[in-house]
N, C-alpha and C. Protein backbone atom coordinates (compact mmCIF):
# COMPACT_ATOMS: atom_id res chain seq x y z
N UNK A 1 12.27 -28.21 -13.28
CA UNK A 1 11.67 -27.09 -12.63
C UNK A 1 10.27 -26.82 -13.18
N UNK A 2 10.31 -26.49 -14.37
CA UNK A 2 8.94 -26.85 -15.31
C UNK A 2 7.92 -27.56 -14.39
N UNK A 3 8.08 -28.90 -14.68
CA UNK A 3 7.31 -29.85 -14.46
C UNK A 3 7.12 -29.85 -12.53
N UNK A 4 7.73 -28.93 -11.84
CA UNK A 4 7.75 -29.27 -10.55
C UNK A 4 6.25 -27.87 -10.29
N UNK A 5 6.26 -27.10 -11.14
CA UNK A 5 6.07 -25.75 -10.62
C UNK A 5 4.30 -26.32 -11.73
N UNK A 6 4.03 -27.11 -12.83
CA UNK A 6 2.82 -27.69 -12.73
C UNK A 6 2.14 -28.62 -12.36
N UNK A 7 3.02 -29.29 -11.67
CA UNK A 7 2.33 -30.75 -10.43
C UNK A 7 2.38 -30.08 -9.47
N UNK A 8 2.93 -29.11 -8.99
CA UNK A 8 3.02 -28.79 -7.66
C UNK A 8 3.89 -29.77 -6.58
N UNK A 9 5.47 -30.18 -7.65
CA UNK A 9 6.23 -30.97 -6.88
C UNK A 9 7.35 -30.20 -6.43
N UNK A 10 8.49 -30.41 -6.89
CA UNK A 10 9.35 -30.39 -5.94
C UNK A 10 11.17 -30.47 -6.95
N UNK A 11 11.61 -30.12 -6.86
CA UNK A 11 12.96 -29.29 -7.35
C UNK A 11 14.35 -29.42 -6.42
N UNK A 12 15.24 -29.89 -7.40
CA UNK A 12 17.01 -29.37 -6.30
C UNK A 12 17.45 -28.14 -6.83
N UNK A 13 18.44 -26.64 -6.54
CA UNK A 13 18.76 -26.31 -7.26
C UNK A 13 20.57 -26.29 -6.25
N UNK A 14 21.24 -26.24 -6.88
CA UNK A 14 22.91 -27.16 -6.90
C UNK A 14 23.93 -25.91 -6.83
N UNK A 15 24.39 -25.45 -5.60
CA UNK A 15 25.53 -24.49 -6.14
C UNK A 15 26.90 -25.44 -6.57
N UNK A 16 27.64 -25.68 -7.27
CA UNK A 16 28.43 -27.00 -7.96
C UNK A 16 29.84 -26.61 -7.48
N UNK A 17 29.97 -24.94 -6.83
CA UNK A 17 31.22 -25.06 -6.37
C UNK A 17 31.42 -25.40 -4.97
N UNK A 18 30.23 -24.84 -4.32
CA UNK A 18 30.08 -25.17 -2.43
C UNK A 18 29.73 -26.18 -1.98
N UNK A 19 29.13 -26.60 -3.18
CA UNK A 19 28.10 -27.78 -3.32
C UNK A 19 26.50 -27.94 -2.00
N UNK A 20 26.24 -26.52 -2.14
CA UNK A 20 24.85 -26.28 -1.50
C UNK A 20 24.02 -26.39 -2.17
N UNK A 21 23.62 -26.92 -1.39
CA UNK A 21 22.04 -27.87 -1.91
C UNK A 21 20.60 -26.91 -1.21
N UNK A 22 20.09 -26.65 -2.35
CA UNK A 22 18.67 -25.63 -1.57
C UNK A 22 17.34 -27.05 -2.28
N UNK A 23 16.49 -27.19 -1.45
CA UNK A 23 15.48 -28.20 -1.89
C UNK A 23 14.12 -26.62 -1.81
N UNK A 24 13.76 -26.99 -3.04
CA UNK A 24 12.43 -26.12 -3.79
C UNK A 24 11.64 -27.03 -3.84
N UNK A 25 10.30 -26.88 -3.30
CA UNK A 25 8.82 -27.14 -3.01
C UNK A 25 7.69 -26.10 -3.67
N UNK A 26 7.16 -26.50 -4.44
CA UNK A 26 6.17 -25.98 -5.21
C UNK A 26 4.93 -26.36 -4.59
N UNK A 27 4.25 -25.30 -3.56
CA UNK A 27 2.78 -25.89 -2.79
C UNK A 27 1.64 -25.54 -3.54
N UNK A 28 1.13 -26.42 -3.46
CA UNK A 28 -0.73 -26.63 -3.99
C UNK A 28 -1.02 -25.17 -3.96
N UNK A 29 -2.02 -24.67 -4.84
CA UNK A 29 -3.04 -23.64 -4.20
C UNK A 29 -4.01 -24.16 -3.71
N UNK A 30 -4.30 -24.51 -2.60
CA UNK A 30 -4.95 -24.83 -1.57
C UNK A 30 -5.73 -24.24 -0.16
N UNK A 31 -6.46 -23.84 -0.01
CA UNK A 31 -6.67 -23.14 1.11
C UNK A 31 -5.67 -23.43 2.59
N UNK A 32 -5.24 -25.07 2.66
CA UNK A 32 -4.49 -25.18 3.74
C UNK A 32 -3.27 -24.75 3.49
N UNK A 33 -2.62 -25.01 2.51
CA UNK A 33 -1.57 -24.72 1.83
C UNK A 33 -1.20 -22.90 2.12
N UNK A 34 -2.26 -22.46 1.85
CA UNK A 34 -1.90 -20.80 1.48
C UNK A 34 -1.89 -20.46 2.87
N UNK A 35 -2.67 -21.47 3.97
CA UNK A 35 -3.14 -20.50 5.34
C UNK A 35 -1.15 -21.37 5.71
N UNK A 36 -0.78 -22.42 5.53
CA UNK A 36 0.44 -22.83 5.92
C UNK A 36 1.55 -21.54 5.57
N UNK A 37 1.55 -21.53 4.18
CA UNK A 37 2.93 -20.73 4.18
C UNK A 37 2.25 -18.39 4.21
N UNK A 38 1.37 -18.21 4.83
CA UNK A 38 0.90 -17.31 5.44
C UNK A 38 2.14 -16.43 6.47
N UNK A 39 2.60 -17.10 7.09
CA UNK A 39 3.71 -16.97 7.81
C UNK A 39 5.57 -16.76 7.46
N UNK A 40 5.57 -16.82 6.06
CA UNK A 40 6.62 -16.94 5.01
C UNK A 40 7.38 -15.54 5.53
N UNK A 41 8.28 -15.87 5.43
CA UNK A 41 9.91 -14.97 5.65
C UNK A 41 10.15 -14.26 3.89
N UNK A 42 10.05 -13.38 3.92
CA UNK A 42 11.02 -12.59 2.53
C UNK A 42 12.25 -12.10 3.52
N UNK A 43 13.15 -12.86 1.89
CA UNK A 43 14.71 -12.57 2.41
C UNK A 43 15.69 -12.65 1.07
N UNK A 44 16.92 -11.75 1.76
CA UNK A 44 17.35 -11.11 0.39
C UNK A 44 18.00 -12.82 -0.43
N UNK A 45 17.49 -13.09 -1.64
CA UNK A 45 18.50 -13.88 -2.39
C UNK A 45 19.72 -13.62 -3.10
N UNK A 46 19.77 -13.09 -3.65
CA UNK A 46 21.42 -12.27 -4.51
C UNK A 46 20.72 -10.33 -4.64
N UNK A 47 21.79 -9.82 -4.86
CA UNK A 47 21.58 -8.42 -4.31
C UNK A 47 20.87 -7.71 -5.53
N UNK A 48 19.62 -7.56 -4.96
CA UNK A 48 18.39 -6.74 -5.69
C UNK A 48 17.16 -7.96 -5.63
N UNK A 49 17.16 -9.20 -5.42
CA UNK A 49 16.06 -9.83 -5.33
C UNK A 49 16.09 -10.65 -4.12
N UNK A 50 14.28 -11.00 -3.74
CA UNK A 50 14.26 -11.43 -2.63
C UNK A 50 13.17 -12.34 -3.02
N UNK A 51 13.42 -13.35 -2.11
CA UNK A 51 12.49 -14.59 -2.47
C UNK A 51 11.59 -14.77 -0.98
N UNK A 52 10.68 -15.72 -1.18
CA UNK A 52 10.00 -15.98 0.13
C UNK A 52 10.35 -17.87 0.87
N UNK A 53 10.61 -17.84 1.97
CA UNK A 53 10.96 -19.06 2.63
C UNK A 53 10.31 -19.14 3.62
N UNK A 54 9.68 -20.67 4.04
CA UNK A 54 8.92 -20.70 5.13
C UNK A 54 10.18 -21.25 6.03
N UNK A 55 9.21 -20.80 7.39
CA UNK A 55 9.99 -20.34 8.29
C UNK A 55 10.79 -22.10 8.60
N UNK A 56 12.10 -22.15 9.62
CA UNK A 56 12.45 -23.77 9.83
C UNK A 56 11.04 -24.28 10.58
N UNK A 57 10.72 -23.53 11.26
CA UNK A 57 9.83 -24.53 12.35
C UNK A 57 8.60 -25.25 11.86
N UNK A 58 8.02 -24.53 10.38
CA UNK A 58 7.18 -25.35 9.19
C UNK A 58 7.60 -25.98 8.62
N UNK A 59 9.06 -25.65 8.23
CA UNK A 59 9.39 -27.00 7.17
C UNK A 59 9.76 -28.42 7.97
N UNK A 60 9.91 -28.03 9.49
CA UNK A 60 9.94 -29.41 10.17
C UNK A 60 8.65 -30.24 10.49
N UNK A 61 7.53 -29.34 10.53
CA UNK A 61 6.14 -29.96 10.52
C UNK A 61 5.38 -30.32 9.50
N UNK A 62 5.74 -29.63 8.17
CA UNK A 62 5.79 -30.08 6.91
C UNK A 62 5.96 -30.89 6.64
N UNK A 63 7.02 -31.81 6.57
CA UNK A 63 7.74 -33.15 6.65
C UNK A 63 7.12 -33.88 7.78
N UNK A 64 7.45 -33.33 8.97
CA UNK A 64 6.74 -34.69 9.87
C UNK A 64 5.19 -35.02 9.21
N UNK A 65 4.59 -34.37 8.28
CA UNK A 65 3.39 -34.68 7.96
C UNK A 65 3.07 -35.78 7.08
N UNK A 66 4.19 -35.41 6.30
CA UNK A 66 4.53 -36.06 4.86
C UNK A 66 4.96 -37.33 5.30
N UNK A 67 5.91 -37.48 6.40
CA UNK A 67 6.38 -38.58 6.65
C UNK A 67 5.61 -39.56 7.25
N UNK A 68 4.00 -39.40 7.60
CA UNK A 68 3.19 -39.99 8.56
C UNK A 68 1.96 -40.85 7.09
């Protein structure tokens, strides 16, 4: 996690009994980057904190990017 959050890579974190899998992305500070996740969803994570997630329809264009 460390090392994902100063390259600006990329993270699993593992629930081990459901076995849900959340994939964490650490984005650039970047001007494209910041105008990309601009659009970010806050939503509750466990009760009293809330995290931010970009929306599905970026993380599918996200990837198609990556994948090109």
């Amino acid at each position: 996690m460390r090392e994902a959050v100063l390259t600006s890579g990329q993270f699993n974190i593992v629930h081990l009994r459901s076995g849900l899998k959340i994939d964490v992305y650490i984005n650039p500070d970047t001007p494209y980057d910041r105008t990309r996740m601009a659009p970010r969803q806050r939503l509750p994570l466990s009760p009293g904190m809330d995290a931010y997630f970009a929306r599905p329809e970026d993380v599918i264009l996200a990837r198609s990017c990556r994948a090109s």
